[in-house]
C-alpha atoms as a PDB file:
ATOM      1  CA  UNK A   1      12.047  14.086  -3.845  1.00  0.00           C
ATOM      2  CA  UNK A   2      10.948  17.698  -3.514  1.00  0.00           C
ATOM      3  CA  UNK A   3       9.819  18.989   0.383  1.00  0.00           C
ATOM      4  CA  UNK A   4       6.502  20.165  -0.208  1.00  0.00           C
ATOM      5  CA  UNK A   5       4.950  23.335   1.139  1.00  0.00           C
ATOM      6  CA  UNK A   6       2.831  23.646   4.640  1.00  0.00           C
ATOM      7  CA  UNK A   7       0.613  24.397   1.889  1.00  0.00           C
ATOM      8  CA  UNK A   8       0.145  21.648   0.092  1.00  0.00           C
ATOM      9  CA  UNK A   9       0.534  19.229   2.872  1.00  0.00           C
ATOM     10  CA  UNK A  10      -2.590  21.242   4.954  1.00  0.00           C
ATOM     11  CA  UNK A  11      -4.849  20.791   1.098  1.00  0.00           C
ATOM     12  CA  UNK A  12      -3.352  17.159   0.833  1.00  0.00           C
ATOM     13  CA  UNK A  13      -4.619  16.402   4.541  1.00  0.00           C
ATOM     14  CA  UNK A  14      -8.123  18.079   4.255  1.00  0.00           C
ATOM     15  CA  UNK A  15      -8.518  16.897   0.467  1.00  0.00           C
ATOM     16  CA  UNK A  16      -7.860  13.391   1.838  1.00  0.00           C
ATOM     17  CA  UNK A  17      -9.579  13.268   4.835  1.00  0.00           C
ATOM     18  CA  UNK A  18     -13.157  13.785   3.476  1.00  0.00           C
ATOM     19  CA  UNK A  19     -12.439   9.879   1.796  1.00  0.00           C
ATOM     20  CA  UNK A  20     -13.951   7.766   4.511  1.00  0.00           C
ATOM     21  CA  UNK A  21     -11.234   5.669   3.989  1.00  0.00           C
ATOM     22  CA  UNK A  22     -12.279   2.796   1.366  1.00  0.00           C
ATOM     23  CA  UNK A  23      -9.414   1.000   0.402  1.00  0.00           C
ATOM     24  CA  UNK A  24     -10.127  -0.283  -2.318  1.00  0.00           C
ATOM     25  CA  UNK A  25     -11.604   2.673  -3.790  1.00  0.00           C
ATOM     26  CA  UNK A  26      -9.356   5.132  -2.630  1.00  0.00           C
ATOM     27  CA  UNK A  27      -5.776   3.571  -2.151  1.00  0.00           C
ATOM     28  CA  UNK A  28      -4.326   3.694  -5.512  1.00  0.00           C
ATOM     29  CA  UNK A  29      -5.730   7.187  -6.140  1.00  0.00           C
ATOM     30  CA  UNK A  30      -4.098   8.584  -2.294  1.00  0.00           C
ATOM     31  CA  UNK A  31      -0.786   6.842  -3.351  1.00  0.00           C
ATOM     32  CA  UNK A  32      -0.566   8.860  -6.512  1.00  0.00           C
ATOM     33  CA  UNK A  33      -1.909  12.133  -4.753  1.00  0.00           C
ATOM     34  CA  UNK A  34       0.959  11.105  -2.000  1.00  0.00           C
ATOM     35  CA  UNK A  35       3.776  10.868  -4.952  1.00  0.00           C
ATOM     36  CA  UNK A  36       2.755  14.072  -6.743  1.00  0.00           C
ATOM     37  CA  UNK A  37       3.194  15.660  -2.825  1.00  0.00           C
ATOM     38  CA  UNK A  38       6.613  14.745  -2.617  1.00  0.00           C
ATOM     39  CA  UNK A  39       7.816  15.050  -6.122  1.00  0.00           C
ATOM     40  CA  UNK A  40       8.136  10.925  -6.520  1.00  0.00           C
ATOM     41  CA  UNK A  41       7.689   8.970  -9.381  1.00  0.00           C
ATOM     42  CA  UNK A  42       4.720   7.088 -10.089  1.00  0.00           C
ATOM     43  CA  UNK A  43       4.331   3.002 -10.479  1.00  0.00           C
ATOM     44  CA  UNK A  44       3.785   1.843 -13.566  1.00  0.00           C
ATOM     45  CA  UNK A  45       0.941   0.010 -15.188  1.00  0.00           C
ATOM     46  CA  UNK A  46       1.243  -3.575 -14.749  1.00  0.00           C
ATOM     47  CA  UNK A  47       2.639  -5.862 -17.748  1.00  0.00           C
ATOM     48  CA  UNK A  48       1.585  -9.516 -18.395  1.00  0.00           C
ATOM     49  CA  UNK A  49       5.213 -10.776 -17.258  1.00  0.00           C
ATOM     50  CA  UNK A  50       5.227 -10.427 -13.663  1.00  0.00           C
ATOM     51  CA  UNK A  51       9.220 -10.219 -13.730  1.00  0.00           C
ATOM     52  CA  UNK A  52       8.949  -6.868 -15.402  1.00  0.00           C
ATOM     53  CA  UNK A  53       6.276  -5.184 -12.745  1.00  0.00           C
ATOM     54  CA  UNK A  54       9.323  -3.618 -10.683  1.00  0.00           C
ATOM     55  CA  UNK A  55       7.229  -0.538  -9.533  1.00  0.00           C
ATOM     56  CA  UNK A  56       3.124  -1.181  -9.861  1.00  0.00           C
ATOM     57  CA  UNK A  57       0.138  -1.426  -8.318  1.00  0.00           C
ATOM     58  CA  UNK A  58      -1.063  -4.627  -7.752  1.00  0.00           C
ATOM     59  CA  UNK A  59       1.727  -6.653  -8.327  1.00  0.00           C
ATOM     60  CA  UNK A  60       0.851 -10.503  -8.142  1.00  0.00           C
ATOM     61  CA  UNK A  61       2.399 -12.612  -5.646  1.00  0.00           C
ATOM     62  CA  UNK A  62       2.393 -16.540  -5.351  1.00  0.00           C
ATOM     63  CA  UNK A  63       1.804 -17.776  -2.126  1.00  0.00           C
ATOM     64  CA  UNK A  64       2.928 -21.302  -1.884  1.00  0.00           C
ATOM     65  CA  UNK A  65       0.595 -24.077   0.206  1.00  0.00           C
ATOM     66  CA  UNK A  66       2.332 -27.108   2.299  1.00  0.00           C
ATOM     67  CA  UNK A  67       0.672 -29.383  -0.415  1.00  0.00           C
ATOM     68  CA  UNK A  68       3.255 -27.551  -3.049  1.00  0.00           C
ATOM     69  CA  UNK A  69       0.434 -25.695  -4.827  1.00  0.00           C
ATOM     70  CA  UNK A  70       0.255 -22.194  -5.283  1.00  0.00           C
ATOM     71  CA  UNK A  71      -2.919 -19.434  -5.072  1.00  0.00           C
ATOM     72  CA  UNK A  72      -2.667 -15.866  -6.499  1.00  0.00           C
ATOM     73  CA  UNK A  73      -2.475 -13.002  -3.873  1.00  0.00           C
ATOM     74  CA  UNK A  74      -2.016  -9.297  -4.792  1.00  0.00           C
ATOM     75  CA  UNK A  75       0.407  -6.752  -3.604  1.00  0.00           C
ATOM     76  CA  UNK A  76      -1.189  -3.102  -3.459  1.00  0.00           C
ATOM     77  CA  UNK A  77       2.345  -1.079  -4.108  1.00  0.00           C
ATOM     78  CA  UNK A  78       5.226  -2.682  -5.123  1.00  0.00           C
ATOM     79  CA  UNK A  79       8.412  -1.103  -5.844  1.00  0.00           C
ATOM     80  CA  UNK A  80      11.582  -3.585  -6.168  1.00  0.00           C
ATOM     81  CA  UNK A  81      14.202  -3.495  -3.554  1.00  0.00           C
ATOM     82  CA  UNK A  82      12.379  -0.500  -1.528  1.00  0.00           C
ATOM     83  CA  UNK A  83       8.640  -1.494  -0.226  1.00  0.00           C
ATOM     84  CA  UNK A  84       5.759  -3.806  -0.218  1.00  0.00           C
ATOM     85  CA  UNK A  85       2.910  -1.427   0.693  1.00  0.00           C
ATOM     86  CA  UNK A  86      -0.664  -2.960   1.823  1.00  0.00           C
ATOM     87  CA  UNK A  87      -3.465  -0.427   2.052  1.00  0.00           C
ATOM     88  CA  UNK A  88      -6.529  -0.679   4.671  1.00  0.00           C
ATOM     89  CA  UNK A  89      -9.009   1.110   5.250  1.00  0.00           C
ATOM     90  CA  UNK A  90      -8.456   4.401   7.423  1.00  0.00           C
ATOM     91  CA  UNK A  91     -11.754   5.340   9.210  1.00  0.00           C
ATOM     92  CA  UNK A  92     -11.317   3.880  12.357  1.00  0.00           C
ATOM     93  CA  UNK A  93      -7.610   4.333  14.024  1.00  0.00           C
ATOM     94  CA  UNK A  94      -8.226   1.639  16.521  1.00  0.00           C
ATOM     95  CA  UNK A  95      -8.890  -1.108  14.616  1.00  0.00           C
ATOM     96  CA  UNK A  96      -7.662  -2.942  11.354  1.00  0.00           C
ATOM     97  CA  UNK A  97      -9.697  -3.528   7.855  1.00  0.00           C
ATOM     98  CA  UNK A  98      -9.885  -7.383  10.405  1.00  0.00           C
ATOM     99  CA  UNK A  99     -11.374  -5.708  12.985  1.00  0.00           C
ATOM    100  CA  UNK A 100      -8.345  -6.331  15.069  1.00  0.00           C
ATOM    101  CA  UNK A 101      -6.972  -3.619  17.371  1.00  0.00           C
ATOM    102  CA  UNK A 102      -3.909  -1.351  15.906  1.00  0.00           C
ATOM    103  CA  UNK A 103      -1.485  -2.806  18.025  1.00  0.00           C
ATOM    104  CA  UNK A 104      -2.370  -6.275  17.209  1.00  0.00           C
ATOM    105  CA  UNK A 105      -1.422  -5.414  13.624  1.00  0.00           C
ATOM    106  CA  UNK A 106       1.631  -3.699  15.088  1.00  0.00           C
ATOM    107  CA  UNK A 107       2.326  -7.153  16.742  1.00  0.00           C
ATOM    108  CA  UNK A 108       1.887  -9.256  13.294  1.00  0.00           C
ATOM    109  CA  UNK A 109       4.100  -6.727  11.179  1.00  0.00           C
ATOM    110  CA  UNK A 110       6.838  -6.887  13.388  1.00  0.00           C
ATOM    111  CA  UNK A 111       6.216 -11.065  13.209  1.00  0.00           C
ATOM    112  CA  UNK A 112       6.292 -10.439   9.739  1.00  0.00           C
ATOM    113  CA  UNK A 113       9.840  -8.576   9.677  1.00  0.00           C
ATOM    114  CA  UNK A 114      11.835 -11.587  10.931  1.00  0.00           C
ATOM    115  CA  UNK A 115      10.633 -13.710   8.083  1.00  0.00           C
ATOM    116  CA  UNK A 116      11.236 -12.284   4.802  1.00  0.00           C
END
């Protein structure tokens, strides 16, 4: 990882912050942006056998029900043994893509944390 310039962090911040923050349209494209700031390597595409996808985008995850059934659910970054990244949208700093406020997410993440 390479420390980038005051430079390149001030064109990152104003290239980025004319977005309007649409997730979906914008996440995958900032994360890239984001690695080519800091020198990083970039995920790869997906492949059809889900064991393989140890860096991606989009990397599918089975959530199991109590009835012992499963349902398809999507990870936005992936990178094995180093992060599960979710993207939401960033317009609005108070609230969540849920419409919940920021620290209520705060509250379910750290939830989250103690359950792996």
């Amino acid at each position: 990882m390479r420390e980038p310039t005051a430079e390149q962090i001030d064109k990152f911040i104003a290239d980025w912050s004319k977005s309007g923050g649409h997730e979906r349209g914008s996440g995958q494209h900032f994360l890239l942006d984001f690695c080519d700031l800091l020198g990083l390597e970039k995920p790869s595409p997906p492949v059809a056998e889900n064991a393989l996808n140890a860096y991606t985008f989009e990397r599918r995850v089975d959530r199991r029900k109590p009835d012992g059934s499963s349902t398809p659910n999507w990870i936005d970054l992936y990178k094995r043994a180093h992060l599960v990244l979710e993207t939401k949208q960033g317009v609005n700093p108070r609230r969540d893509i849920c419409g919940q406020t920021t620290s209520f997410t705060d509250k379910r993440m750290k939830r989250a944390e103690r359950h792996p």
